[in-house]
Protein backbone atom coordinates (compact mmCIF):
# COMPACT_ATOMS: atom_id res chain seq x y z
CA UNK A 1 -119.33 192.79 38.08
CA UNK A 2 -119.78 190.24 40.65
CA UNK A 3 -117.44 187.30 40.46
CA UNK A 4 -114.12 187.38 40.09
CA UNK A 5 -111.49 184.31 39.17
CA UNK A 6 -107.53 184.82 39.45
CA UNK A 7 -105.57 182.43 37.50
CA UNK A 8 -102.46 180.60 39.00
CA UNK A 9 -99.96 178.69 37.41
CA UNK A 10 -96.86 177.39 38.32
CA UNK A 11 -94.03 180.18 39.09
CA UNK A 12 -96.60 182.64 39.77
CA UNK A 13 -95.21 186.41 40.97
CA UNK A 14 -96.87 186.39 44.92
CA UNK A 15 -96.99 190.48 45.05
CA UNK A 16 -98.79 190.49 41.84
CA UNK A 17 -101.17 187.83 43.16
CA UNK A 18 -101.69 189.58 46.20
CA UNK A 19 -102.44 192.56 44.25
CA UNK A 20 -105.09 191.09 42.93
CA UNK A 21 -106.35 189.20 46.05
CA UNK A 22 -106.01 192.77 48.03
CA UNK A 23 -107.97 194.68 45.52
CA UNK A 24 -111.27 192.09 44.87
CA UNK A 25 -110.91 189.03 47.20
CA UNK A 26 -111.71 191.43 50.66
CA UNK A 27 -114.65 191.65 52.59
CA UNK A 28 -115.33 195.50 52.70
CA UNK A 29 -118.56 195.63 53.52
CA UNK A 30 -118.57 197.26 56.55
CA UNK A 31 -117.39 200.45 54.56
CA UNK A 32 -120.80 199.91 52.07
CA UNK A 33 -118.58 198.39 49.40
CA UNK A 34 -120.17 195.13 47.58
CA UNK A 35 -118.08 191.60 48.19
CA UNK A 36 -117.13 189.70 45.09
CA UNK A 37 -117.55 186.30 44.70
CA UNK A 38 -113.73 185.66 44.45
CA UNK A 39 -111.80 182.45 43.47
CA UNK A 40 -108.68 181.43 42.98
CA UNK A 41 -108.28 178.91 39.99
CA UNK A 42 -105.34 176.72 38.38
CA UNK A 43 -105.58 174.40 35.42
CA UNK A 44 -104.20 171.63 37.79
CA UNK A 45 -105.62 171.54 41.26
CA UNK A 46 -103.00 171.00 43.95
CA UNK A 47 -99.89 172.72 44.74
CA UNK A 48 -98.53 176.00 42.75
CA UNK A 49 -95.47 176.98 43.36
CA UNK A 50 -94.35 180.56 43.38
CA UNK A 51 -91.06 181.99 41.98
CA UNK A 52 -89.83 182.85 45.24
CA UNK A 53 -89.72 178.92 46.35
CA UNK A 54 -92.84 178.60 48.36
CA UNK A 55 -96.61 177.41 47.24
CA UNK A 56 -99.91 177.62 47.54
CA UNK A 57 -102.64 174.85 47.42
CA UNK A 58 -105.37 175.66 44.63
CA UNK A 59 -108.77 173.69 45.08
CA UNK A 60 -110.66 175.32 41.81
CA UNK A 61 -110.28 173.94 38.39
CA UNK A 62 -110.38 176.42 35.75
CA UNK A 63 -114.63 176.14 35.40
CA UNK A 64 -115.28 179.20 37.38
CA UNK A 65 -113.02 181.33 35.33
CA UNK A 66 -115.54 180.36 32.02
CA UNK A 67 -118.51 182.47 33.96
CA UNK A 68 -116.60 184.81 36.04
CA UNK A 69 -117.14 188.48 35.35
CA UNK A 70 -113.72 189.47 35.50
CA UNK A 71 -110.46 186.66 34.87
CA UNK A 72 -107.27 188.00 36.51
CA UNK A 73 -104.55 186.89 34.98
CA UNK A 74 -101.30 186.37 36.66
CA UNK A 75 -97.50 186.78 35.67
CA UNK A 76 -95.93 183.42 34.60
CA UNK A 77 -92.07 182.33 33.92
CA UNK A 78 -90.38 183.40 30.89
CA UNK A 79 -90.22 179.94 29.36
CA UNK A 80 -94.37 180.10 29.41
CA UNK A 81 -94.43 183.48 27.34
CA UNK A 82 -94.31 182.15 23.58
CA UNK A 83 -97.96 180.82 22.41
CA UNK A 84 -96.36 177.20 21.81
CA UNK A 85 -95.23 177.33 25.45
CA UNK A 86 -98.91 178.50 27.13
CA UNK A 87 -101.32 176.26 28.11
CA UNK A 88 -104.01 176.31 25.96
CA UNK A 89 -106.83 175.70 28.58
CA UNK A 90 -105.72 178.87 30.28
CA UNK A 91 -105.89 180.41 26.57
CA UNK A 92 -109.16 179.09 26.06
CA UNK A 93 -110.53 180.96 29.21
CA UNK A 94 -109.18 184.06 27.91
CA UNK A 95 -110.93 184.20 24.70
CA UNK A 96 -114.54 182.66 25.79
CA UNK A 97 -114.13 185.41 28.22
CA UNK A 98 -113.44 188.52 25.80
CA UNK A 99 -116.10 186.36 23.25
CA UNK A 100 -118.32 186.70 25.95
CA UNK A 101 -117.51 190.44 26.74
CA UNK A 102 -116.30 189.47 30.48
CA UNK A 103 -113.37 191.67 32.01
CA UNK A 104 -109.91 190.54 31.38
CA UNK A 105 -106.65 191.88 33.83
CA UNK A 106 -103.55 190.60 33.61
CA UNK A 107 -100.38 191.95 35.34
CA UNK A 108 -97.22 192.14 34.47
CA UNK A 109 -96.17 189.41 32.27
CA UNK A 110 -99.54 187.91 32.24
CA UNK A 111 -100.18 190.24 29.42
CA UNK A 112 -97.80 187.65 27.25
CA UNK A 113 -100.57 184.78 28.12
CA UNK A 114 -103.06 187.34 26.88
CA UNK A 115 -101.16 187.91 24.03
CA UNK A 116 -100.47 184.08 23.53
CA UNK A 117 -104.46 183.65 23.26
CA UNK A 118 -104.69 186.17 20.14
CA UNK A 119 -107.17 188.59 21.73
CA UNK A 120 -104.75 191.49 21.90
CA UNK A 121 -103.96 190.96 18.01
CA UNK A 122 -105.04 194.47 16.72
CA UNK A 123 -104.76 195.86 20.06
CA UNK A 124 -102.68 198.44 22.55
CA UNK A 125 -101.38 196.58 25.54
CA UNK A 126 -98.49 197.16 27.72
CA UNK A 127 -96.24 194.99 29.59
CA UNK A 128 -93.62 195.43 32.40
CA UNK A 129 -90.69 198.38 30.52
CA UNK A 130 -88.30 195.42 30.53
CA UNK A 131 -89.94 192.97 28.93
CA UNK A 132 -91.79 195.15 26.01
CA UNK A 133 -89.15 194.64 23.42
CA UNK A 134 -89.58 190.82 23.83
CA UNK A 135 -93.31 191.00 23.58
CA UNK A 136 -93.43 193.62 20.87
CA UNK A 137 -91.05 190.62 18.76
CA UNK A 138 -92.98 187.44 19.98
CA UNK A 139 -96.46 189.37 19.13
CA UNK A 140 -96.26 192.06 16.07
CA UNK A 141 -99.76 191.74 16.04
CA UNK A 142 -100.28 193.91 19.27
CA UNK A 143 -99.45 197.30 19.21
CA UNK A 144 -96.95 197.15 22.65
CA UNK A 145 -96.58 200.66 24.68
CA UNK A 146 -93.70 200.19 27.27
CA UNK A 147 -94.12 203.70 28.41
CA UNK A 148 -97.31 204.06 30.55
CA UNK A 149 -98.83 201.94 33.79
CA UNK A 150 -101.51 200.15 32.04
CA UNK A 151 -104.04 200.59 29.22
CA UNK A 152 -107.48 199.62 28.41
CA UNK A 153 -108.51 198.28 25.45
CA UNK A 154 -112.69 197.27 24.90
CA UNK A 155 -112.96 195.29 28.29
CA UNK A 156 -109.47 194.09 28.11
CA UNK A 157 -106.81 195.67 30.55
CA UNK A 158 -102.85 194.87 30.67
CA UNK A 159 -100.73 196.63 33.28
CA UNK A 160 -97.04 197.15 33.78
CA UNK A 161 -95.34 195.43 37.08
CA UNK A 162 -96.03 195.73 40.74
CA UNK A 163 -97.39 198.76 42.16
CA UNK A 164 -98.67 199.35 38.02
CA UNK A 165 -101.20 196.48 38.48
CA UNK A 166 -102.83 198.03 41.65
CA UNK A 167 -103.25 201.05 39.46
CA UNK A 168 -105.16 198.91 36.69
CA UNK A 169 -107.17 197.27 39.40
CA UNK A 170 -108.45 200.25 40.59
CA UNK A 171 -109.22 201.79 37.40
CA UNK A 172 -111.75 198.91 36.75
CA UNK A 173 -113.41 199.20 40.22
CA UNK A 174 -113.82 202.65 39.09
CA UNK A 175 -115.88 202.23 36.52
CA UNK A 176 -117.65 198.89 38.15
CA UNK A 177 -118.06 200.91 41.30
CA UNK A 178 -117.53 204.64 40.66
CA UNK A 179 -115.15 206.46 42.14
CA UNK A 180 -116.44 207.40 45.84
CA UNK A 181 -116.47 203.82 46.27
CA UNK A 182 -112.92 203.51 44.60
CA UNK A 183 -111.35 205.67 46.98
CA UNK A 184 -112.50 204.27 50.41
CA UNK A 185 -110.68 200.79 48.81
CA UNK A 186 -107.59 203.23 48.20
CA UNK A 187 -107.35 204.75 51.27
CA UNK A 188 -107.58 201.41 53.42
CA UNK A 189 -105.13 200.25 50.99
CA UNK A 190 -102.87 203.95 51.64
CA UNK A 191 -101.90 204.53 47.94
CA UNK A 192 -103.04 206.71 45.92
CA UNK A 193 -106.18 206.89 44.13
CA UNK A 194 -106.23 208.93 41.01
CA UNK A 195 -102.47 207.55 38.75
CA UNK A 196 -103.53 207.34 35.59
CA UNK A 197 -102.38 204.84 33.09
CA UNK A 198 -101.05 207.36 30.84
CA UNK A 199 -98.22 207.98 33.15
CA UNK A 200 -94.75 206.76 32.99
CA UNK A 201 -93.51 203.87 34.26
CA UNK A 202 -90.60 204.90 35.62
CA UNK A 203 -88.04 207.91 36.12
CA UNK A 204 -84.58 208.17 34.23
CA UNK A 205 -83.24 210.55 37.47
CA UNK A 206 -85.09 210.94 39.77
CA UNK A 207 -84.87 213.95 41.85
CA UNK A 208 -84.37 214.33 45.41
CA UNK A 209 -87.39 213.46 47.27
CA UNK A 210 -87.53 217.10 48.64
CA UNK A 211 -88.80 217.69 45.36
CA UNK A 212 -92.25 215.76 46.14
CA UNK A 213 -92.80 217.69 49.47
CA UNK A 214 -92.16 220.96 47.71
CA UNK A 215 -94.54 220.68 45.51
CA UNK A 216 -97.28 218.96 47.86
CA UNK A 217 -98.69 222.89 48.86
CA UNK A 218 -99.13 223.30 45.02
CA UNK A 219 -101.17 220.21 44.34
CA UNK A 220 -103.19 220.49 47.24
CA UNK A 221 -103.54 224.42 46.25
CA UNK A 222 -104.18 222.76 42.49
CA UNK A 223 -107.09 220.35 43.41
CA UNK A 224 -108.48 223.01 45.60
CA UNK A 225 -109.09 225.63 43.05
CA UNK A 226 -110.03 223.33 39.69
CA UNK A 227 -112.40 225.67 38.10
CA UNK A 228 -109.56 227.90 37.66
CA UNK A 229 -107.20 227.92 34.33
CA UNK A 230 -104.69 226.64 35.89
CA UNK A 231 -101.43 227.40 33.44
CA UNK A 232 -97.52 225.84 34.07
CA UNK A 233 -96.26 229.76 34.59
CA UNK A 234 -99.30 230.57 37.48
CA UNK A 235 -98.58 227.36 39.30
CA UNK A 236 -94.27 228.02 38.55
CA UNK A 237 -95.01 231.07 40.79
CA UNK A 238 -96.51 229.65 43.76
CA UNK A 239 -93.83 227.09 43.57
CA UNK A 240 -91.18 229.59 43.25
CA UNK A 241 -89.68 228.20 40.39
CA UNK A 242 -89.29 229.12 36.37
CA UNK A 243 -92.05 227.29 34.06
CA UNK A 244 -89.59 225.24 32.32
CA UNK A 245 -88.22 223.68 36.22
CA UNK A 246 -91.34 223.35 37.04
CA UNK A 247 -92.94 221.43 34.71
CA UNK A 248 -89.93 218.75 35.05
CA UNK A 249 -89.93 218.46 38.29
CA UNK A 250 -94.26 217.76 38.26
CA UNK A 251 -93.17 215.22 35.17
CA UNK A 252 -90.66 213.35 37.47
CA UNK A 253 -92.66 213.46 40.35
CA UNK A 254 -96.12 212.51 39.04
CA UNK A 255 -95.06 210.63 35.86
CA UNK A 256 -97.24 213.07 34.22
CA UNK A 257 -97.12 216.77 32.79
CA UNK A 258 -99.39 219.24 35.03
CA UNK A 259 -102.03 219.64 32.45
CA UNK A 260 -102.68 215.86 32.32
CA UNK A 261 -102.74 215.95 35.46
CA UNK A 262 -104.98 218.48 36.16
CA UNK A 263 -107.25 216.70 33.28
CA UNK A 264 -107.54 213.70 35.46
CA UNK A 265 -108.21 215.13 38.36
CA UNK A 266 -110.92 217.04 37.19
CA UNK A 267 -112.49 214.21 35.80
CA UNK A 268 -112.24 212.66 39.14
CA UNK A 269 -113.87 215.53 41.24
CA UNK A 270 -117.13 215.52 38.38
CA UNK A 271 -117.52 211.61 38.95
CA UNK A 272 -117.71 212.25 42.89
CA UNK A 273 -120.06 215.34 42.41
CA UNK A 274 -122.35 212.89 40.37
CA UNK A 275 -122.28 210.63 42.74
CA UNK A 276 -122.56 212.69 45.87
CA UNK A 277 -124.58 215.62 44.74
CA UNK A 278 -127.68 216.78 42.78
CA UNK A 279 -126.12 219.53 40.91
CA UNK A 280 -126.62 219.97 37.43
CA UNK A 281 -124.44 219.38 34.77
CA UNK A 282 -123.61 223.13 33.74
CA UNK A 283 -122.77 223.59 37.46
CA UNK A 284 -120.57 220.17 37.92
CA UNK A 285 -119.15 221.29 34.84
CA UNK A 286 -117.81 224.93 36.44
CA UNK A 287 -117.11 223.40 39.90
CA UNK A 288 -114.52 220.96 37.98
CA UNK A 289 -113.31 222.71 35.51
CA UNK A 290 -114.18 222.09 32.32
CA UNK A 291 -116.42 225.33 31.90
CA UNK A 292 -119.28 223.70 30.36
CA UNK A 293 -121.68 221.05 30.25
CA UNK A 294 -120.72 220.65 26.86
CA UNK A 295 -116.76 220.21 27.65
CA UNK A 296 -117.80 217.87 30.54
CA UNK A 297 -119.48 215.36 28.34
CA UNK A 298 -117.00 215.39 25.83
CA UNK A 299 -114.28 214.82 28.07
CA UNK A 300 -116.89 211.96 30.20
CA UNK A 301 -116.85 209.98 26.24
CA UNK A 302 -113.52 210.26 25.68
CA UNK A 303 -112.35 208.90 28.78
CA UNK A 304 -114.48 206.60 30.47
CA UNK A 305 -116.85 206.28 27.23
CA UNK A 306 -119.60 206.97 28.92
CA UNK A 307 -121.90 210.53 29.35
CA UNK A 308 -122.25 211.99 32.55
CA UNK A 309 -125.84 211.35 33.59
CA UNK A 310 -125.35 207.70 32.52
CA UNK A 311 -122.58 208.00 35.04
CA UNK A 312 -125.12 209.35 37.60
CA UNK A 313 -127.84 206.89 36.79
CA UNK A 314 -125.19 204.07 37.54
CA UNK A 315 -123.42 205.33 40.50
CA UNK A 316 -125.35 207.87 42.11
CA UNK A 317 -125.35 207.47 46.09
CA UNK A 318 -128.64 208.57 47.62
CA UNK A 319 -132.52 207.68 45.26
CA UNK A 320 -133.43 211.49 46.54
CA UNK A 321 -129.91 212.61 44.70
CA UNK A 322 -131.29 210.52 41.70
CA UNK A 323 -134.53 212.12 41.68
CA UNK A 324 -133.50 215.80 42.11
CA UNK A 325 -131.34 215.55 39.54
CA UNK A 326 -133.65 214.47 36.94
CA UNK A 327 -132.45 210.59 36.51
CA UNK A 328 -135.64 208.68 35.15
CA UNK A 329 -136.00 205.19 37.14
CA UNK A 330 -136.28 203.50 33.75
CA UNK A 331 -132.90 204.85 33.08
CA UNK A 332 -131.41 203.48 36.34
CA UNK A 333 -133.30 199.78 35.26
CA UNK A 334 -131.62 199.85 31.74
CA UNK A 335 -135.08 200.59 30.56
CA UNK A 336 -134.21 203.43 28.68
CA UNK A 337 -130.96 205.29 27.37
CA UNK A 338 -129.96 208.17 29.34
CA UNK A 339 -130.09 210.92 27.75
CA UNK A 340 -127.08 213.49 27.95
């Protein structure tokens, strides 16, 4: 991926533009991280205004978005959400870019223009938890979850609001830059790296925010010892509390339960040791987790859909890592299939 275009219109959301300006538009390359070629584009050059009663001045027509590798797209009004309300030039950018098999992100509510252009028909897609019912009725077609942070589908990615579409964003620099990359962005951004779109959007009660710093010896204890089985009643104990309080307390905390947790993470830790390391699979496999080389690949194809030495061959740091581990410099060129 190496150009990206963020679509503006007229009563655009400015966190969730700045979301996406924050997570492609900066230059990074002092901490070895690749610039995008990053544009800002509006069917009507001039002025867009914001909903919060300021705008911005838009140079870029909408021609850069019809080769751009990725095409953000950007919450719009209410009274834009129904396909006879969208403007259809904006549509048309959205399907030449999924015919084309570009990237498409939209946050918050722009997952209703997505939806307007009929590329999510036959899809899952997610939208901010209040406005799912209304997109579920305007779109039948697309199978709506109101329930987690964002969800891929193919190249296509819709994200809940605010903080949700920073999650999304990251998830697709993870896979277009791996995830040692990934982090550095997350950390100069201080939030988190690793929420993963399966978890909820938001908490019923939440608990007292002593809760969080009680269990931060656990998780650090958790991520520290992966290769372990790590069961709800063993990490209850060092937490001092039953299972069952346990378990609700990680849910409300983490919007997750511990074992999906501890799934993602340990996907996580195998991506960096691929990228950082020449150990072998069987061994990357222990030191995360998943017991076996076997288990790792599985687990590498059902979530990011891809094996883990085609992982390696993409996103491996050092040539001398590449080598020792075995990675063919045909396979790195796209010359051959990697072999798992």
């Amino acid at each position: 991926m190496h150009s990206v275009a963020v679509i503006v219109q007229d009563g655009f959301a400015p966190f969730e533009f700045g979301v996406a300006c924050e997570a492609f538009g900066l230059d990074r390359t002092d901490d070895g991280i690749p610039n995008f070629d990053f544009r800002i584009v509006t069917p009507d050059p001039g002025a867009v205004a914001s909903k919060m009663g300021f705008s911005i001045h838009v140079d870029l027509d909408l021609s850069f978005a019809y080769e751009a590798d990725l095409v953000v797209v950007s919450p719009t009004p209410r009274q834009f959400w129904a396909r006879s309300a969208s403007d259809e030039r904006v549509l048309d950018v959205i399907r030449r870019a999924v015919a084309r098999n570009a990237w498409v992100l939209s946050v918050c509510s722009g997952s209703f223009v997505v939806a307007a252009s009929g590329v999510l028909d036959g899809r899952k897609a997610t939208t901010h938890w209040m406005y799912a019912d209304e997109m579920a009725a305007l779109y039948p077609e697309v199978d709506v979850d109101p329930d987690v942070l964002y969800v891929q589908d193919g190249r296509i990615i819709t994200s809940a609001g605010t903080a949700a579409g920073l999650d999304a964003c990251l998830h697709l620099l993870r896979q277009e830059l791996g995830a040692e990359l990934t982090n550095k962005i997350a950390r100069r951004m201080v939030v988190p790296p690793q929420r993963d779109g399966g978890q909820a959007q938001f908490i019923d009660k939440p608990l007292p925010e002593v809760a969080s710093l009680s269990l931060a010896p656990v998780t650090d204890w958790m991520l520290e010892n992966l290769r372990l089985d790590l069961t709800v009643d063993q990490l209850a104990a060092k937490a001092h509390m039953s299972p069952r309080t346990f378990a609700r307390r990680f849910k409300a905390d983490f919007g997750a339960t511990p074992a999906a947790w501890v799934a993602r993470q340990r996907i996580i830790h195998a991506q960096r040791l691929l990228e950082k390391t020449d150990l072998g699979l069987d061994r990357i496999a222990y030191e995360s987790g998943f017991g076996s080389a076997a288990v790792l690949r599985q687990n590498f194809a059902r979530v990011l859909d891809t094996t883990p030495t085609a992982y390696r061959a993409r996103f491996c740091c050092t040539r001398e890592a590449r080598e020792a581990a075995g990675v063919d410099r045909r396979v790195e060129a796209g010359v051959l299939e990697p072999v798992a």
